[in-house]
Protein backbone atom coordinates (compact mmCIF):
# COMPACT_ATOMS: atom_id res chain seq x y z
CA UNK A 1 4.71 -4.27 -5.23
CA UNK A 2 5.04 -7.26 -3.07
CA UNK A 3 8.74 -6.18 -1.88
CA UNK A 4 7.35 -2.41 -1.12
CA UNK A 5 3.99 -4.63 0.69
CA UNK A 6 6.40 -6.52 3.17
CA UNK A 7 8.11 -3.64 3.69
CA UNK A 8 5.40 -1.78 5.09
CA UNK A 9 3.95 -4.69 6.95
CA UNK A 10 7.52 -5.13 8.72
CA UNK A 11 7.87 -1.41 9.75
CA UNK A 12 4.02 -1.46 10.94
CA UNK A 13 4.66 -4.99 12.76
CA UNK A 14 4.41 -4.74 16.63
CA UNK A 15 3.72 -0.94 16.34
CA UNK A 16 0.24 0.60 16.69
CA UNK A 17 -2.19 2.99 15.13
CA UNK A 18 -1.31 5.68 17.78
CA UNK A 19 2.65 5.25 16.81
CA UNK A 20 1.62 6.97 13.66
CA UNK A 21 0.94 9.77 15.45
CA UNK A 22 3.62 9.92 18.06
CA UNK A 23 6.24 9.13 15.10
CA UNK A 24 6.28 10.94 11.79
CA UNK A 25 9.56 8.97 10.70
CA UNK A 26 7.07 5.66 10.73
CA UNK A 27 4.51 7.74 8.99
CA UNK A 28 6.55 8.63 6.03
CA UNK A 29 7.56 5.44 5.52
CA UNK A 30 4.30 3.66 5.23
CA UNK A 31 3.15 6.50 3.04
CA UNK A 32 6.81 6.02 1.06
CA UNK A 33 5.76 2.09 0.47
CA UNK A 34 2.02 2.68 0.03
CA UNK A 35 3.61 4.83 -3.00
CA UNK A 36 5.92 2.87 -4.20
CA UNK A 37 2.87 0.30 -4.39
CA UNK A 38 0.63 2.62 -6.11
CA UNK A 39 3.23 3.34 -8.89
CA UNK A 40 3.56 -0.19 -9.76
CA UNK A 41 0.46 -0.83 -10.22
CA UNK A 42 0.07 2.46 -12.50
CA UNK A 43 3.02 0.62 -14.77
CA UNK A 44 1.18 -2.42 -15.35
CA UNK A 45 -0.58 -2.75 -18.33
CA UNK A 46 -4.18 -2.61 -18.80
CA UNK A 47 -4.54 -6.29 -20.23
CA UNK A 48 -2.88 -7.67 -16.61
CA UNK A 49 -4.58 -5.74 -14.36
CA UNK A 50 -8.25 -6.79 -16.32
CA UNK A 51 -6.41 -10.28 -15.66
CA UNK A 52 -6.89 -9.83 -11.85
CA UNK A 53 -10.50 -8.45 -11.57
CA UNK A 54 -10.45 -9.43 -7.76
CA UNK A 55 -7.23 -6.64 -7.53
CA UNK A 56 -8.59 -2.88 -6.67
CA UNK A 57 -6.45 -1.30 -8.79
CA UNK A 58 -8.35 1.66 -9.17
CA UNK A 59 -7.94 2.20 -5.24
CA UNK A 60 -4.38 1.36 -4.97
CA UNK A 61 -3.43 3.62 -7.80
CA UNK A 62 -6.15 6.69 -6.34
CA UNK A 63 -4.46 6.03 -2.81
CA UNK A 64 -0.85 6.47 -4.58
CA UNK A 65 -2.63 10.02 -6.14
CA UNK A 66 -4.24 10.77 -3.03
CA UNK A 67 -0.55 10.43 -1.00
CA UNK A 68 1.33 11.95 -3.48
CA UNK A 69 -0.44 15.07 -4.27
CA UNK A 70 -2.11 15.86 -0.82
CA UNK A 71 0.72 14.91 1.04
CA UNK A 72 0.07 17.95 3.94
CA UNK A 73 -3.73 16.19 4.48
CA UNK A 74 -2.43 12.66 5.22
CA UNK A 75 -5.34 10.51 7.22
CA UNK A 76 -2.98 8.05 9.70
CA UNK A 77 -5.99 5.97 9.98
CA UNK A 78 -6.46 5.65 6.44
CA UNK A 79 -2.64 4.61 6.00
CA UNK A 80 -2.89 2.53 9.04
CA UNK A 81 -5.82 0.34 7.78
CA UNK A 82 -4.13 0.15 4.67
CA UNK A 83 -1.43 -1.38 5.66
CA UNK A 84 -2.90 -3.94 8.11
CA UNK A 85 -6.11 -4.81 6.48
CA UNK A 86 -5.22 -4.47 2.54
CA UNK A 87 -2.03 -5.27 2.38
CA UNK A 88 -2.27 -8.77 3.95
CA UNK A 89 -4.34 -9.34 1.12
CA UNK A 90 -2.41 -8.00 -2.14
CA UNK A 91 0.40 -9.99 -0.61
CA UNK A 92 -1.86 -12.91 -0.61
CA UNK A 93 -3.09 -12.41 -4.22
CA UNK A 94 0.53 -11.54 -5.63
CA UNK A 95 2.28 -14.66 -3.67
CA UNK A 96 -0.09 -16.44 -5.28
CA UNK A 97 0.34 -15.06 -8.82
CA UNK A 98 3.97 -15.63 -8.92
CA UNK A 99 3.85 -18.83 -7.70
CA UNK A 100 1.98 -19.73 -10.52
């Protein structure tokens, strides 16, 4: 999760929310690590993610359902907030947990 996080937050970094728009390569790629992100999280068990309350796992894991399976009706804002408002902050949380 936090590999597929910084990954997104690189691709996104210096670009803006009208670049998602202009470029459908960048696009897929957020969506590809927003994914990858929501997987994860699916794969962890119950017990952990009751662990991290503060986590919104059901969101991550609905976004990763949302992306996957209505993949034609994409919302670039949606992705784009994503990436720069909640991602910071998983980062945050999981840097934190494996520091630990």
């Amino acid at each position: 999760m936090l590999d597929a996080a910084g990954e997104a937050m690189a691709f996104a970094q210096g670009r803006s929310a009208d670049d998602l728009r202009d470029d459908r390569i960048l696009l897929l790629a957020l969506v590809k690590e927003i994914e990858i992100i929501g997987e994860a999280a699916t794969q962890l068990s119950d017990d952990f993610r009751s662990s991290l309350p503060d986590v919104p796992w059901a969101l991550i894991r609905g976004m990763r359902n949302r992306l996957i399976h209505a993949y034609a009706d994409v919302n670039a804002g949606l992705v784009w907030s994503t990436i720069n408002t909640d991602l910071p902050e998983l980062v945050r949380t999981l840097e934190t947990l494996l520091s630990a």
